[in-house]
Protein backbone atom coordinates (compact mmCIF):
# COMPACT_ATOMS: atom_id res chain seq x y z
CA UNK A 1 4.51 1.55 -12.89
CA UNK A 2 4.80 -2.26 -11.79
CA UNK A 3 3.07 -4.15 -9.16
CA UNK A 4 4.82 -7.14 -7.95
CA UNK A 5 4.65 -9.84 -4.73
CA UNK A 6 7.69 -10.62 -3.89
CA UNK A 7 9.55 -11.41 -6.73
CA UNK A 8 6.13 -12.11 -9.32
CA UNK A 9 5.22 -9.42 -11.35
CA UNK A 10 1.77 -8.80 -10.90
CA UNK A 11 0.35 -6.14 -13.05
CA UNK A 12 1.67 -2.91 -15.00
CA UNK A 13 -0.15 0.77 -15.25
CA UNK A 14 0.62 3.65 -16.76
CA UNK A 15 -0.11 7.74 -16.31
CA UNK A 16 0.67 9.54 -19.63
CA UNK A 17 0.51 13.82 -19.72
CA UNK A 18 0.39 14.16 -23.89
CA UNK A 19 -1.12 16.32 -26.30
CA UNK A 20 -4.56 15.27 -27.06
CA UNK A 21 -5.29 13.94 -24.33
CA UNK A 22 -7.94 15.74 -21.51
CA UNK A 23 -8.77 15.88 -17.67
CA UNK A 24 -11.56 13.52 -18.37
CA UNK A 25 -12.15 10.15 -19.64
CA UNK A 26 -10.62 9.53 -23.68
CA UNK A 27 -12.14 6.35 -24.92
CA UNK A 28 -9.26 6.50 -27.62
CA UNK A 29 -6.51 7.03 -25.41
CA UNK A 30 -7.21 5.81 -21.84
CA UNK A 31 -7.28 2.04 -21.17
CA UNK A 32 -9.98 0.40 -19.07
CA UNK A 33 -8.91 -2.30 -16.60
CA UNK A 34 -11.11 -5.75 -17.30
CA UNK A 35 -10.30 -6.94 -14.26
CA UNK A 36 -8.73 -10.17 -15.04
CA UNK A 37 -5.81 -10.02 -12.06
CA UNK A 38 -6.72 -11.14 -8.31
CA UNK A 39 -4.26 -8.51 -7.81
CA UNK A 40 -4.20 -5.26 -9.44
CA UNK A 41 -2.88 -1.33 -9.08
CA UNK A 42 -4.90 0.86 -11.37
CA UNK A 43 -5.27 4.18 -11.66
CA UNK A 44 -9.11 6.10 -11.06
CA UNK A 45 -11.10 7.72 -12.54
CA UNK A 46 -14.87 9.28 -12.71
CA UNK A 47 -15.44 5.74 -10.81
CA UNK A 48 -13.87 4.21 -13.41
CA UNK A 49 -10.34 2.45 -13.11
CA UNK A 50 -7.65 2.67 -15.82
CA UNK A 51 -4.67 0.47 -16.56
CA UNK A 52 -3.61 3.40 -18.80
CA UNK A 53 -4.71 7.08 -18.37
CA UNK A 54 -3.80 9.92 -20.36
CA UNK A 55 -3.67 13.54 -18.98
CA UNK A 56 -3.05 16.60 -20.85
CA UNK A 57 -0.76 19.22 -20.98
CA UNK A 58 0.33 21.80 -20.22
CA UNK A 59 1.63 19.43 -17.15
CA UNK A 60 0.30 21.13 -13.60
CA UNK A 61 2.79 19.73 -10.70
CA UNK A 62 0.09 19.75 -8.14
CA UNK A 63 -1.91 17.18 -9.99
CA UNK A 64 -3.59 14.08 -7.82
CA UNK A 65 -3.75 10.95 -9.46
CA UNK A 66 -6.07 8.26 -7.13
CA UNK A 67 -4.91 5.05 -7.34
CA UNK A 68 -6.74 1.57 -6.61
CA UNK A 69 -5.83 -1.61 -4.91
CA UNK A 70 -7.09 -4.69 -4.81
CA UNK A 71 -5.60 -8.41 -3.68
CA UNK A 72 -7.33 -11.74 -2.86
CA UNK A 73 -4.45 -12.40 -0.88
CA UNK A 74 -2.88 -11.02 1.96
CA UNK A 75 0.60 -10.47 1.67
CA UNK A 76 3.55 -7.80 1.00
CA UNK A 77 3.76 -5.80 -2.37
CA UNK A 78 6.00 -3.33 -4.25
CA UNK A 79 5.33 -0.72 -6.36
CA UNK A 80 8.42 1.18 -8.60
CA UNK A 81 7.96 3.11 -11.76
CA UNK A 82 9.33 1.14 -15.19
CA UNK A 83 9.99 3.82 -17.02
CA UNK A 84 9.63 7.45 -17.26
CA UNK A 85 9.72 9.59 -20.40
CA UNK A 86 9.32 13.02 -21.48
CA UNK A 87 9.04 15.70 -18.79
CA UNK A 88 9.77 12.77 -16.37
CA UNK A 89 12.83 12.54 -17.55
CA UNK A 90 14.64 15.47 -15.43
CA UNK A 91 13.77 16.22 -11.78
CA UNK A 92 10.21 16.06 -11.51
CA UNK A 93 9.39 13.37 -8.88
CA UNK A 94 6.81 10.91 -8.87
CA UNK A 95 5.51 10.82 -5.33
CA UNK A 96 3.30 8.08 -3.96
CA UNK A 97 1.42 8.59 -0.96
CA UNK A 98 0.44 5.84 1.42
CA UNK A 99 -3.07 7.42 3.02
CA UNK A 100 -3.36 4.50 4.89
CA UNK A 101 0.04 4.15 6.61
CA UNK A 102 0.38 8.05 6.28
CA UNK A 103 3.90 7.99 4.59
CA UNK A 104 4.94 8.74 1.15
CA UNK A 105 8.10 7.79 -1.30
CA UNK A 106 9.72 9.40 -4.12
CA UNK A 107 9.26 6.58 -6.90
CA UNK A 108 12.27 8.39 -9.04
CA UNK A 109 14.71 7.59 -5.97
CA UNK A 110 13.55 3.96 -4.69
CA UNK A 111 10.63 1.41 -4.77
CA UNK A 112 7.91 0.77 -2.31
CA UNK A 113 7.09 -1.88 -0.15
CA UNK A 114 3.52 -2.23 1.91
CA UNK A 115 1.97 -4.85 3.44
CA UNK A 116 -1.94 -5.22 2.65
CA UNK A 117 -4.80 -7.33 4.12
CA UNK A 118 -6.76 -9.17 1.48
CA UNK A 119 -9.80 -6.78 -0.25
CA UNK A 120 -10.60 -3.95 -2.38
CA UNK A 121 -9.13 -0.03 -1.05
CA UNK A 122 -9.39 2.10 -3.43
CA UNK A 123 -8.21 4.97 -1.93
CA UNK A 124 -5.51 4.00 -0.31
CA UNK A 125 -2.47 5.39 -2.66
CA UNK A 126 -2.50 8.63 -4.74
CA UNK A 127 0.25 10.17 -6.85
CA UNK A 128 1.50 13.49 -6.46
CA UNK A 129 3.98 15.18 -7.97
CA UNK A 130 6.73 17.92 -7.01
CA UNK A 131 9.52 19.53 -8.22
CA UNK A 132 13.26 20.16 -6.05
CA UNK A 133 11.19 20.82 -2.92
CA UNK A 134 11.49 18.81 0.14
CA UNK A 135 9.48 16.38 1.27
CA UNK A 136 7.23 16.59 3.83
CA UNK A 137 8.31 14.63 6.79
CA UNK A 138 5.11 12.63 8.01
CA UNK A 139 4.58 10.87 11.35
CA UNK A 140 3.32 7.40 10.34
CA UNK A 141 -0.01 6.47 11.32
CA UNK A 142 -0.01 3.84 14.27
CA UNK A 143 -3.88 3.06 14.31
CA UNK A 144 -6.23 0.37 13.22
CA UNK A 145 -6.48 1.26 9.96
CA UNK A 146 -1.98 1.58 9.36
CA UNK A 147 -1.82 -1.75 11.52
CA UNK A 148 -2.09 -4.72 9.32
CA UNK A 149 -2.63 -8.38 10.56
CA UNK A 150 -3.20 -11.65 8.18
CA UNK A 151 -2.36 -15.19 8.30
CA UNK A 152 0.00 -16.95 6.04
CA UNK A 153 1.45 -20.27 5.58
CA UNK A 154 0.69 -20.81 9.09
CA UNK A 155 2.06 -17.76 11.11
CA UNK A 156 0.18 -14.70 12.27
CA UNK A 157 2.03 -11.76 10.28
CA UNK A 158 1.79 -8.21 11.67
CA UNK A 159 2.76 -5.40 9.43
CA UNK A 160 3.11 -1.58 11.06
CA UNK A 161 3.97 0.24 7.95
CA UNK A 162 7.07 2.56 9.24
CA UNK A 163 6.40 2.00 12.97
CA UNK A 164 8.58 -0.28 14.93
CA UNK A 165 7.11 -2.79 17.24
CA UNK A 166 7.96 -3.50 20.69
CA UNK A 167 5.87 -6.36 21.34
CA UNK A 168 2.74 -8.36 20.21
CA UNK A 169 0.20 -10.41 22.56
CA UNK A 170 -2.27 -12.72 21.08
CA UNK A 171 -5.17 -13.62 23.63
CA UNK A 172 -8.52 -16.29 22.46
CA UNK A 173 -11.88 -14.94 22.73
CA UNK A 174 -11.40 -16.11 26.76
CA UNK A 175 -8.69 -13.29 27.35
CA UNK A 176 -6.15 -15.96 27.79
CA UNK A 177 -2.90 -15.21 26.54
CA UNK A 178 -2.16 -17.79 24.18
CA UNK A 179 1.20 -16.22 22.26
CA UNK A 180 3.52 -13.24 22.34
CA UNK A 181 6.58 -11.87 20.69
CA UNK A 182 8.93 -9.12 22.85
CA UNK A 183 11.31 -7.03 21.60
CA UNK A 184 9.95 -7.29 17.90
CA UNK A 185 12.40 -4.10 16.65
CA UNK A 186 11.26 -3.77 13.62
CA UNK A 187 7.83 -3.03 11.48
CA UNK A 188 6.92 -6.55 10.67
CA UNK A 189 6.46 -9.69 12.56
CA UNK A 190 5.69 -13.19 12.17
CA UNK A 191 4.68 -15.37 14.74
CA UNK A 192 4.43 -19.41 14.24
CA UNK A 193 2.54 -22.10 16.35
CA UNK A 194 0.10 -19.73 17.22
CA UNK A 195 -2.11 -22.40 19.44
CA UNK A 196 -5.98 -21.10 18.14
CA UNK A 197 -7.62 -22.69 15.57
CA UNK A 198 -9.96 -21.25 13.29
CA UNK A 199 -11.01 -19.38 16.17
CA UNK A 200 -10.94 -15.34 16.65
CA UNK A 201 -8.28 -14.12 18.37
CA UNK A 202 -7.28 -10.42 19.96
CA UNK A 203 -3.41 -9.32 18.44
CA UNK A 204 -2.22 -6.71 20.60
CA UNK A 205 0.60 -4.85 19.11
CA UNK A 206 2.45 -2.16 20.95
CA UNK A 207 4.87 0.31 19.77
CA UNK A 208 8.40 1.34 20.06
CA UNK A 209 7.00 4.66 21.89
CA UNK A 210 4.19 2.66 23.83
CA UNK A 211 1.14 2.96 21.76
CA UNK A 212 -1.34 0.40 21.64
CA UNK A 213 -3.61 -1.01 18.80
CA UNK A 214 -5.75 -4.16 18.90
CA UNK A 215 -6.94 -5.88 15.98
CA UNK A 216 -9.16 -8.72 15.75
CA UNK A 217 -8.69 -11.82 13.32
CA UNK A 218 -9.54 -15.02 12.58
CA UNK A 219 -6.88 -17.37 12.35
């Protein structure tokens, strides 16, 4: 699988199911990550984390594999799957699931985009796997933790995952109201000439069906 920002590559990992291989760690197969990328998607394991892990077969379709994420940099990322081999090559999908935002994506069909605060999470995505059955259909979180707020080049970005905004109010520490963006429509925002200053600030961000989250920054 590929990580990329924008249009950057970032880094590459790979899951492998193959003969030889075992549930646990196989210093001759798996692949340690040195962590030499301010950005990175690995896969864990045993508290360990893997640029390449191998799994063994026979292949079991509700097998978890926890992935970890980790940026310097605020900012909006995609993961899609480079290449698929083997058993991968029919219908199994490749599922990724967003804990955080409380969504998931078929990799096999179509990419995914999140937006992600800077720091480590390393249990925010797993892979699942599941073969010609449905998806289930989650409501996306709209809470503290799905809501995602970070300043770049200059404009307070707001990121909801799946949920569309309706509008976002920025007050100063004073509860004055210092900015504010109606009728957002969609699940990202950005709002220039915000008037604070290396200050904290309140971001109030309301949704489409009238939930409420507020997040606190520094901006």
């Amino acid at each position: 699988m590929n990580l990329s920002k924008g249009t950057e590559p970032v880094n590459q990992m790979m899951v492998a199911y193959m003969d030889g291989a075992t549930s646990e760690i196989d210093n001759t197969l798996d692949g340690r990550y040195i962590n030499d990328n301010e950005t990175a998607l690995t896969s864990s394991l045993k508290g360990e984390e893997f640029v390449i892990q191998a799994k063994g077969l026979p292949f079991d379709s509700s097998d978890i594999v926890p992935l970890s994420f980790k940026t310097e940099l605020a900012g909006t990322f995609t993961i899609a799957i480079d290449k698929v081999d083997g058993l991968f090559l029919g219908n199994q999908e490749i599922v990724l699931k967003d804990l955080k935002a409380g969504t998931e994506q078929n990799l096999k069909t179509s990419s995914f985009t999140f937006t992600s605060e800077a720091g480590t999470f390393k249990n925010r995505f797993e892979i699942a796997f599941k073969n010609n059955q449905t998806l289930d259909i989650n409501t996306p979180n709209f809470d503290e933790n799905s809501v995602i707020v970070f300043n770049q080049n200059g404009a307070l970005n707001v990121s909801t995952g799946k949920n569309a905004i309706k509008n976002i109010r920025v007050f100063d520490i004073r509860g004055v109201l210092i900015a504010e963006q109606k009728e957002v429509n969609a699940n990202t925002a950005s709002i220039k000439n915000v008037t604070a200053s290396k200050q904290a600030v309140l971001i109030q961000i309301t949704s489409e069906d009238n939930k409420t989250v507020t997040k606190k920054a520094i901006f």
